[in-house]
C-alpha atoms as a PDB file:
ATOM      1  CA  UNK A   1       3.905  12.424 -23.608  1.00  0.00           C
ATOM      2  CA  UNK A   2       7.294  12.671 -23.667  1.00  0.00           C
ATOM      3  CA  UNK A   3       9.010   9.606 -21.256  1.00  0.00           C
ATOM      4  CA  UNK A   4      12.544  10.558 -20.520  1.00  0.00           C
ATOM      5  CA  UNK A   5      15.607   8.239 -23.488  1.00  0.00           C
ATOM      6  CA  UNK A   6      18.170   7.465 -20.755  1.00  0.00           C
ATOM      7  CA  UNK A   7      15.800   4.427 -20.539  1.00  0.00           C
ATOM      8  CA  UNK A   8      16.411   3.036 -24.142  1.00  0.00           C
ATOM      9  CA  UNK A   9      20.219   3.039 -23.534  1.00  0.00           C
ATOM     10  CA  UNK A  10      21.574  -0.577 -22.866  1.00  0.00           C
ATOM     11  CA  UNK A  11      22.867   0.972 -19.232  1.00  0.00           C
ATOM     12  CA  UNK A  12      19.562   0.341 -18.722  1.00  0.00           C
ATOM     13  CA  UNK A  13      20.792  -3.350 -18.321  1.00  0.00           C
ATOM     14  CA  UNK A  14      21.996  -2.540 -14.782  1.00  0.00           C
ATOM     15  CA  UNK A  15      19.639  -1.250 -13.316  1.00  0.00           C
ATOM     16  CA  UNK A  16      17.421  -4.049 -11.529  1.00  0.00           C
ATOM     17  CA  UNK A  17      21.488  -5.270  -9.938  1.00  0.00           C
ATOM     18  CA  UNK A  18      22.130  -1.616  -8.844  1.00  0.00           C
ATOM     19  CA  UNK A  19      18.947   0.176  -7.665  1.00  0.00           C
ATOM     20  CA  UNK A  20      18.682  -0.995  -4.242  1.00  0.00           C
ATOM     21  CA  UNK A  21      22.317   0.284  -3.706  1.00  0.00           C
ATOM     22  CA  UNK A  22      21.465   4.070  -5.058  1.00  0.00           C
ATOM     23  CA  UNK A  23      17.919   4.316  -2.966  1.00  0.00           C
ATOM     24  CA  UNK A  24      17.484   4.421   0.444  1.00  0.00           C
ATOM     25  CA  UNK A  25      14.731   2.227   1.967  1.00  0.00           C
ATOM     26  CA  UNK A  26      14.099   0.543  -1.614  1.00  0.00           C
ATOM     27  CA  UNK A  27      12.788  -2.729  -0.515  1.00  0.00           C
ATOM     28  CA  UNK A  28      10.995  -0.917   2.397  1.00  0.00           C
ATOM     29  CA  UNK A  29       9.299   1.303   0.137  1.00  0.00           C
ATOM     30  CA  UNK A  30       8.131  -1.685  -1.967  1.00  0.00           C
ATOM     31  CA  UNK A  31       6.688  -3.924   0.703  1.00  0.00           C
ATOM     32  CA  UNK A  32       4.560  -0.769   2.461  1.00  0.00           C
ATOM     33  CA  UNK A  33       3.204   0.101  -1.176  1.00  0.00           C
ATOM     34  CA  UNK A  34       1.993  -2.875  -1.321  1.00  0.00           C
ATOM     35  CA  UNK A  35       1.066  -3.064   2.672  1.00  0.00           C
ATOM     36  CA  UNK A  36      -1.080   0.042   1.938  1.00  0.00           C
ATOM     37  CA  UNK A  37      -2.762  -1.117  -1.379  1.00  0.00           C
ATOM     38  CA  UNK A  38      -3.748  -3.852   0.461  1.00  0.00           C
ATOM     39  CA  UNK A  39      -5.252  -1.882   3.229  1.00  0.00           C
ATOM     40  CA  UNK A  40      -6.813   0.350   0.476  1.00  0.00           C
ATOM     41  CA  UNK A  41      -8.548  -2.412  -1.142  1.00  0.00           C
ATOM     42  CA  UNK A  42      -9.795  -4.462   1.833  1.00  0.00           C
ATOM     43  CA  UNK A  43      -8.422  -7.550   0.167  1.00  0.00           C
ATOM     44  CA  UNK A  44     -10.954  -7.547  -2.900  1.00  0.00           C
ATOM     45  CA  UNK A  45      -9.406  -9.087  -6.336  1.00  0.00           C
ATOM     46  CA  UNK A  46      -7.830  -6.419  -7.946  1.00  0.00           C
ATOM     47  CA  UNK A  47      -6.614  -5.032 -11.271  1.00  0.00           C
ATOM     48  CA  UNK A  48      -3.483  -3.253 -10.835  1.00  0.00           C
ATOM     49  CA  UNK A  49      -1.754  -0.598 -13.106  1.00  0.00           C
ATOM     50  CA  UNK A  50       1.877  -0.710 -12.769  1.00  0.00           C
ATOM     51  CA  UNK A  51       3.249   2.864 -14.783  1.00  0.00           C
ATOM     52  CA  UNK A  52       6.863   2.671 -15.172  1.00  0.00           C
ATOM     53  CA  UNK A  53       7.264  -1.621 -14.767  1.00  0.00           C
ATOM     54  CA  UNK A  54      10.552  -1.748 -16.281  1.00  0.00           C
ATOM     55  CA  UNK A  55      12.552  -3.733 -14.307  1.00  0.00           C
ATOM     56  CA  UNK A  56       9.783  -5.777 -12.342  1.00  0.00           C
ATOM     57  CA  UNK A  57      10.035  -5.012  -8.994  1.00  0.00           C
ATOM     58  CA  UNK A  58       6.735  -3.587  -8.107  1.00  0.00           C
ATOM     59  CA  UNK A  59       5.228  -6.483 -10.193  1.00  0.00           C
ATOM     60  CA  UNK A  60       7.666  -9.551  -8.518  1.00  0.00           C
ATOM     61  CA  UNK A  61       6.346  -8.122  -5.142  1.00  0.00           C
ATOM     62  CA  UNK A  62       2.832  -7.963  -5.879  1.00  0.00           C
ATOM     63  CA  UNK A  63       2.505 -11.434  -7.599  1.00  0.00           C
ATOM     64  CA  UNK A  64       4.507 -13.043  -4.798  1.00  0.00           C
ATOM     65  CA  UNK A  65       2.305 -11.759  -1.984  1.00  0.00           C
ATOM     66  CA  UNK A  66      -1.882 -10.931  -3.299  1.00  0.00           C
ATOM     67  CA  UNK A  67      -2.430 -14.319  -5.297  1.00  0.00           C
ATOM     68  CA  UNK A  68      -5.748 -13.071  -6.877  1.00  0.00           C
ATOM     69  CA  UNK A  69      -4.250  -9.685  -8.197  1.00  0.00           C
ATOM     70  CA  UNK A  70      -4.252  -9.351 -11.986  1.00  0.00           C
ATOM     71  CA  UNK A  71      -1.417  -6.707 -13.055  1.00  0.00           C
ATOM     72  CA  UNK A  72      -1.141  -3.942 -16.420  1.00  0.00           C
ATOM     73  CA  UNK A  73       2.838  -3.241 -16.716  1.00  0.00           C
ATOM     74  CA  UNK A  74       3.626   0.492 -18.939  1.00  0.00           C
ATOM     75  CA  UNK A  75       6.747   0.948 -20.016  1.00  0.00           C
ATOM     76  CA  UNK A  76       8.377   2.367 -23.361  1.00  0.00           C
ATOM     77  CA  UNK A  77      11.815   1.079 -22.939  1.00  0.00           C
ATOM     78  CA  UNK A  78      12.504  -2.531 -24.284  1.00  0.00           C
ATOM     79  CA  UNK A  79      15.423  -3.438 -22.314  1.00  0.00           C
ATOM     80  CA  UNK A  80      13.661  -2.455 -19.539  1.00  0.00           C
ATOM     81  CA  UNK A  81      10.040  -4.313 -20.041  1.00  0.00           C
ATOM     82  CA  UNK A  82      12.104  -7.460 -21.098  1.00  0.00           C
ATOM     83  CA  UNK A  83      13.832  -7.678 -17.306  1.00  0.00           C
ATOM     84  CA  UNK A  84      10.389  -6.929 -16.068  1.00  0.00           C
ATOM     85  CA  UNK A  85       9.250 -10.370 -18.671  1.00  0.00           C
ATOM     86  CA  UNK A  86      12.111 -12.400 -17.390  1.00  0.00           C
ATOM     87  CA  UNK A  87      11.606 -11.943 -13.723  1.00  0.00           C
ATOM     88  CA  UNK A  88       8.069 -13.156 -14.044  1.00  0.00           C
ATOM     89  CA  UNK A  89       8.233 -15.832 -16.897  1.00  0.00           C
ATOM     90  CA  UNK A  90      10.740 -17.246 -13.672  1.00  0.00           C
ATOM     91  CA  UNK A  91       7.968 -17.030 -10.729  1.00  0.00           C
ATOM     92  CA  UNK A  92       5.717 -18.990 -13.915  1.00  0.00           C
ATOM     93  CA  UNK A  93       2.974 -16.188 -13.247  1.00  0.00           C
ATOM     94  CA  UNK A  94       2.748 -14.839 -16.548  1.00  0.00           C
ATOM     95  CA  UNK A  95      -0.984 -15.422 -17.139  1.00  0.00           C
ATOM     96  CA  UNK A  96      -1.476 -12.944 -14.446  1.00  0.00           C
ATOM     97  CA  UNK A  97       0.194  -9.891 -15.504  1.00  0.00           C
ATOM     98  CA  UNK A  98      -0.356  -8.102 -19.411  1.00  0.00           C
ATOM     99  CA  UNK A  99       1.856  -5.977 -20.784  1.00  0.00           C
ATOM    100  CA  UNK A 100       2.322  -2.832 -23.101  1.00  0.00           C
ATOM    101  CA  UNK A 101       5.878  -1.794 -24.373  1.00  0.00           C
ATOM    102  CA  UNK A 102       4.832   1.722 -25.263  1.00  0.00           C
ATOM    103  CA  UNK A 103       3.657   4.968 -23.455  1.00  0.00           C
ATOM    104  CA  UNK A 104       0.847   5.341 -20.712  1.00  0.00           C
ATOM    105  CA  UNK A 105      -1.603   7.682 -23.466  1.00  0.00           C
ATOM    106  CA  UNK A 106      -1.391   4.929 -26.125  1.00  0.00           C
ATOM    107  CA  UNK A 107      -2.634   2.174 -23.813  1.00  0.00           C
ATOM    108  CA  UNK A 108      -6.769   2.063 -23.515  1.00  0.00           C
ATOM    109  CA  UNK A 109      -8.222   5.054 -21.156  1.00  0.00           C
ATOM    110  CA  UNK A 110     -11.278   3.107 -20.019  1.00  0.00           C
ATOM    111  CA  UNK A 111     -11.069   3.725 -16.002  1.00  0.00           C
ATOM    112  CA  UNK A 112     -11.298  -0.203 -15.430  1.00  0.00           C
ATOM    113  CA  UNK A 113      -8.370  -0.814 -12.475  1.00  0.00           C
ATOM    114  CA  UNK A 114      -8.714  -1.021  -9.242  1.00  0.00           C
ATOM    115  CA  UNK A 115      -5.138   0.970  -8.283  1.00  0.00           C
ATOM    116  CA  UNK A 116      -2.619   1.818 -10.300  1.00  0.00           C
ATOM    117  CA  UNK A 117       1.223   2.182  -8.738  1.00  0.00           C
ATOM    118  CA  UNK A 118       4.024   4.509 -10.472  1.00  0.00           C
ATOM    119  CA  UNK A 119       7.259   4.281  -8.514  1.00  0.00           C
ATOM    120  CA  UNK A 120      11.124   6.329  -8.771  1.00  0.00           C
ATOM    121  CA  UNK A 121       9.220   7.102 -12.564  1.00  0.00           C
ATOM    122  CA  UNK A 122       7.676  10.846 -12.765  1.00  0.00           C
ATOM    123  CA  UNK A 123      10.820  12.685 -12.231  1.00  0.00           C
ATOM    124  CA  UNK A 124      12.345  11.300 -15.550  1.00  0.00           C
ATOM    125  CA  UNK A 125       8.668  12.671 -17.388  1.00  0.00           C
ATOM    126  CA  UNK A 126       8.851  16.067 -18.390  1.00  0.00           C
ATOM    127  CA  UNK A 127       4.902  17.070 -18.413  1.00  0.00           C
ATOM    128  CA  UNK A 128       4.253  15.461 -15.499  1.00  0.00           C
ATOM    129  CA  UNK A 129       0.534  17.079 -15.276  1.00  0.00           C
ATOM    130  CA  UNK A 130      -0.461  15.276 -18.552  1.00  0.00           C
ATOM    131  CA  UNK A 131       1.326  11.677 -16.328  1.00  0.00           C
ATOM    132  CA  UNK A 132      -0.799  12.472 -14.110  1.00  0.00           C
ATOM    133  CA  UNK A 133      -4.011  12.689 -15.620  1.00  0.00           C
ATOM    134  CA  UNK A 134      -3.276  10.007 -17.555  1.00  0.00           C
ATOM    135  CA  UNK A 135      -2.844   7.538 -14.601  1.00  0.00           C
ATOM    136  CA  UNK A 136      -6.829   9.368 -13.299  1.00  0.00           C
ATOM    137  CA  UNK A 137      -8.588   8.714 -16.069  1.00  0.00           C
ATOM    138  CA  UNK A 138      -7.468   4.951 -16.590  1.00  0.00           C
ATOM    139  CA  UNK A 139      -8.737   4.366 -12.782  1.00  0.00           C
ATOM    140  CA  UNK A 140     -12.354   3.853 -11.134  1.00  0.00           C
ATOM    141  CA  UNK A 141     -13.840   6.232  -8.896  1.00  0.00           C
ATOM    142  CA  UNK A 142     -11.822   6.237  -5.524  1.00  0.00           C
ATOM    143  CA  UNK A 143      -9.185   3.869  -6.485  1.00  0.00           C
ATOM    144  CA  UNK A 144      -5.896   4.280  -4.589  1.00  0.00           C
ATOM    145  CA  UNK A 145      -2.517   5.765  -6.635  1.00  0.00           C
ATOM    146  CA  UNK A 146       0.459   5.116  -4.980  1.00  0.00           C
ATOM    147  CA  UNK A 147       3.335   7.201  -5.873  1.00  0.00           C
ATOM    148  CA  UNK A 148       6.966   7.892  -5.160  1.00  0.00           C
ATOM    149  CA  UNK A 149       9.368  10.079  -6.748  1.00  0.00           C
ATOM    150  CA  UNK A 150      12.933  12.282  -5.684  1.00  0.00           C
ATOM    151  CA  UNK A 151      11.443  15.379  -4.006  1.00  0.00           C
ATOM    152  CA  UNK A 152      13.024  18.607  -3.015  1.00  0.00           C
ATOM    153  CA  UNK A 153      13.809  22.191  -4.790  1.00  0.00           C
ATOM    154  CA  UNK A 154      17.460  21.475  -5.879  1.00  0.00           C
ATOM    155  CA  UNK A 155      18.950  24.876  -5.075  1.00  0.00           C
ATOM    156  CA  UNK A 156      17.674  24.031  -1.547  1.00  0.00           C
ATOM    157  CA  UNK A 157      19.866  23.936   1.776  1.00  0.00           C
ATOM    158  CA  UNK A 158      17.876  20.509   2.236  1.00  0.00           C
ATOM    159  CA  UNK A 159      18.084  19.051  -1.155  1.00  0.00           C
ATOM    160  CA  UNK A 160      21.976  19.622  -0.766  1.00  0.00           C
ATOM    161  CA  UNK A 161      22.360  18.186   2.501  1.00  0.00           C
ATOM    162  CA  UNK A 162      19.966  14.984   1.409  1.00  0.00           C
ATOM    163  CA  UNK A 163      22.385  14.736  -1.516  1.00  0.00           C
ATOM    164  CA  UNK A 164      25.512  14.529   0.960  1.00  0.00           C
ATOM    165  CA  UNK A 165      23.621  12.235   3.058  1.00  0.00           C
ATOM    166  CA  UNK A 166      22.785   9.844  -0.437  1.00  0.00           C
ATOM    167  CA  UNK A 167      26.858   9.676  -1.342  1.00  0.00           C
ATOM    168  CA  UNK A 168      27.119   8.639   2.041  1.00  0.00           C
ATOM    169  CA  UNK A 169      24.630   5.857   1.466  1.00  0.00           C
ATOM    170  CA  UNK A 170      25.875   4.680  -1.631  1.00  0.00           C
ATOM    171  CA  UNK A 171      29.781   4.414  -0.229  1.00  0.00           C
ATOM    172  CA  UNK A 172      28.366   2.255   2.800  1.00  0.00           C
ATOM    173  CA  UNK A 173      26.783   0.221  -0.477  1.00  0.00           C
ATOM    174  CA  UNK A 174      30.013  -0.268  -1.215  1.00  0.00           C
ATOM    175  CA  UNK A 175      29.399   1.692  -4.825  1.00  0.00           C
ATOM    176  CA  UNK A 176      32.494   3.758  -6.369  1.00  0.00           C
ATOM    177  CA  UNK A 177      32.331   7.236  -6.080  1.00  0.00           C
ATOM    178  CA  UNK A 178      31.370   7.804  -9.836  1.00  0.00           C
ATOM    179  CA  UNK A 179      28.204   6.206  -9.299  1.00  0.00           C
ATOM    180  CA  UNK A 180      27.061   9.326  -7.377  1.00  0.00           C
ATOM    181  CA  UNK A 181      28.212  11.506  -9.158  1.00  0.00           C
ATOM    182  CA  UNK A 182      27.062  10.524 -12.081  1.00  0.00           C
ATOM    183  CA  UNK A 183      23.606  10.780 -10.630  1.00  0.00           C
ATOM    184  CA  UNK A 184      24.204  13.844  -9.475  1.00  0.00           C
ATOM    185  CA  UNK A 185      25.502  14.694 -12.871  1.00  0.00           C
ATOM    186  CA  UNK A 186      22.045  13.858 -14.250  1.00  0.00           C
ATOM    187  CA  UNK A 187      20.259  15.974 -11.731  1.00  0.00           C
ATOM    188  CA  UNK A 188      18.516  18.642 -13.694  1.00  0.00           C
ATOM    189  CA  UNK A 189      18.800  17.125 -17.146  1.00  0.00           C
ATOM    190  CA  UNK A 190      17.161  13.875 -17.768  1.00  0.00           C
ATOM    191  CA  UNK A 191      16.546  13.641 -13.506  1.00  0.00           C
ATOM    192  CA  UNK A 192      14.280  16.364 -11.882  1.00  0.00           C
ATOM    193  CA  UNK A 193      13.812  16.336  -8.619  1.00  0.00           C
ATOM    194  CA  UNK A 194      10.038  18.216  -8.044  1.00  0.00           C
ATOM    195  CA  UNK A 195       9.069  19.688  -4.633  1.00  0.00           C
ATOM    196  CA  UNK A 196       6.203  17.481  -2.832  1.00  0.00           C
ATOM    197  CA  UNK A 197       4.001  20.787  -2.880  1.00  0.00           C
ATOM    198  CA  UNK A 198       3.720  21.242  -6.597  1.00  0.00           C
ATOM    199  CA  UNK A 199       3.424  17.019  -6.680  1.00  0.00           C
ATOM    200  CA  UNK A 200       0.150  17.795  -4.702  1.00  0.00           C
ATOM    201  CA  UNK A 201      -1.237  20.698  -6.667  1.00  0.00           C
ATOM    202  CA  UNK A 202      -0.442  18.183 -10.137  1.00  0.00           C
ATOM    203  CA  UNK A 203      -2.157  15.240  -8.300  1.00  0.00           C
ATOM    204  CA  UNK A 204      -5.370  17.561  -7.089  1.00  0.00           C
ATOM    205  CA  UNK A 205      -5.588  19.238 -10.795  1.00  0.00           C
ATOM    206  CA  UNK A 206      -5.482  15.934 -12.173  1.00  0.00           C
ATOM    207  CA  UNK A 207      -8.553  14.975 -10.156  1.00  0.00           C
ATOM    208  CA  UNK A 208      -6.794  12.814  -7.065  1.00  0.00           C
ATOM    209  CA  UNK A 209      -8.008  13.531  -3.316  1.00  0.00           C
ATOM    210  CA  UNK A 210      -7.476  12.744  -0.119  1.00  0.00           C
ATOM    211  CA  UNK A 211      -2.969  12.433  -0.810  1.00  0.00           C
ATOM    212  CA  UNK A 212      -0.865  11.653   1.998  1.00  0.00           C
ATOM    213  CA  UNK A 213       2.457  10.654   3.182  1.00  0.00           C
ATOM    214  CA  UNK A 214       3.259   7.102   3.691  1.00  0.00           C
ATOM    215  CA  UNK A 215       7.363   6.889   2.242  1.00  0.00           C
ATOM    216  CA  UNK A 216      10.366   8.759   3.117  1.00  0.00           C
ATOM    217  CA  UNK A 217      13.669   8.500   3.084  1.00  0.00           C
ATOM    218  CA  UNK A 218      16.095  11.189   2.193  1.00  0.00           C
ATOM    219  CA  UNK A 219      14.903  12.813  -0.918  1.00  0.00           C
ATOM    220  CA  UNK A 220      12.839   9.583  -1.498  1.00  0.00           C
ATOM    221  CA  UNK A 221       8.718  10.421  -0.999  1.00  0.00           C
ATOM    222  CA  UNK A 222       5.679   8.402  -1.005  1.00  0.00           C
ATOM    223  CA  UNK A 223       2.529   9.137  -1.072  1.00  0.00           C
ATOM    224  CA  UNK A 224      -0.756   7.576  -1.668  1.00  0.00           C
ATOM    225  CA  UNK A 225      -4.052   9.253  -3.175  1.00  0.00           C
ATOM    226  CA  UNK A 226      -7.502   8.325  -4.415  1.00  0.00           C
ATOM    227  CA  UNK A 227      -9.204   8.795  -7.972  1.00  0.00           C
ATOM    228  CA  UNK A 228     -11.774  11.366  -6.961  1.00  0.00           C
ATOM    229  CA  UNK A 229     -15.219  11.054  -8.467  1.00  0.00           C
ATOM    230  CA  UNK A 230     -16.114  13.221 -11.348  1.00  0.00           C
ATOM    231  CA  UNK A 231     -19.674  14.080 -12.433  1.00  0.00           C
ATOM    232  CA  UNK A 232     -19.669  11.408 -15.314  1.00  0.00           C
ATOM    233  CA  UNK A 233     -18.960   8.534 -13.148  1.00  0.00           C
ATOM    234  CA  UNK A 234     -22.520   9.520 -11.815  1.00  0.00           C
ATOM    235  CA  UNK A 235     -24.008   9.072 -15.052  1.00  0.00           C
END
């Protein structure tokens, strides 16, 4: 599986200071992911796979707020996975979380979490039907997914007014003008934006049921699904 370089670059560096400036509704997005894994679970103990953890946020938010959740952070980039490290060695909860600085298909398939969460992370993967997959088969039968990603068909009368609207947001951020544009720079070539319709027909090929909406803003979509049951988990 091939995870998209930008990530190994040392711009990397910036991006846990920057991020909540270039997405709309960042923080909101991470507190209802975790408001609906919550609901999902029923408040059980949990083991949590976090695809994409570089950076920490997902992780800082779920260790701060579910004390008996034990977390698996994925991620391939270095720079990345050691912000992710340093924001949790500083809440002293490292006992809870276990990490793997490498690809999601190299880490152990056994289906033994709970829930797994991949956030702002499939539209740098290129075969994002293998992602997928891989996330299904390292979950139990009916365990929530929670997923967001940038949606929209880029040659779209929408996608182009949701990209006007996002310049707007980052100026009010108070960001220079490059930073937008070098996002939108990016669009297409190591960022791809995928409609929400072919994210469904992925997540239902994959083996994921019952997917719905709970995240948007702008070209920013959430949704949640379950691990559907196969005939083996019968066995």
């Amino acid at each position: 599986m091939k995870e998209n370089q930008h990530w190994h670059d040392p711009v990397a560096e910036s991006y846990a200071a920057t991020i909540a400036y270039k997405v709309p509704g960042y923080q909101l997005l991470h507190e209802l992911t975790i408001d609906v894994l919550e609901t999902e679970l029923k408040g059980a103990a949990s083991r949590i796979l976090t695809v994409g953890a570089g950076g920490g946020e997902e992780i800082i938010n779920m260790l701060q707020r579910k004390g008996d959740w034990l977390i698996t952070g994925v991620d391939p980039s270095p720079s990345m996975l050691d912000m992710a490290k340093q924001r949790v060695a500083q809440l002293e909860k490292e006992a809870r979380v276990t990490w793997h600085e490498a690809s999601l298909n190299t880490v152990s398939s056994d289906p033994v979490y709970d829930a797994a969460v991949s956030l702002l992370v499939i539209h740098f993967i290129e075969k994002r039907q293998l992602f997928l997959e891989e996330v299904a088969r390292r979950l139990q039968p009916d365990a929530p997914f929670m997923l967001a990603f940038i949606q929209g068909e880029m040659k779209s009368h929408a996608f182009q007014q949701e990209l006007h609207m996002l310049s707007l947001f980052m100026q009010r951020q108070g960001l220079e003008k490059e930073v937008f544009t070098s996002f939108k720079n990016r669009l297409g070539h190591t960022t791809h934006p995928v409609p929400e319709e072919e994210i469904k027909e992925h997540l239902i090929k994959a083996g994921f049921k019952d997917i719905r909406p709970y995240f948007q803003a702008g070209m920013i979509k959430g949704l949640v699904c379950k691990r559907g049951r196969r005939e083996a988990d019968e066995k």
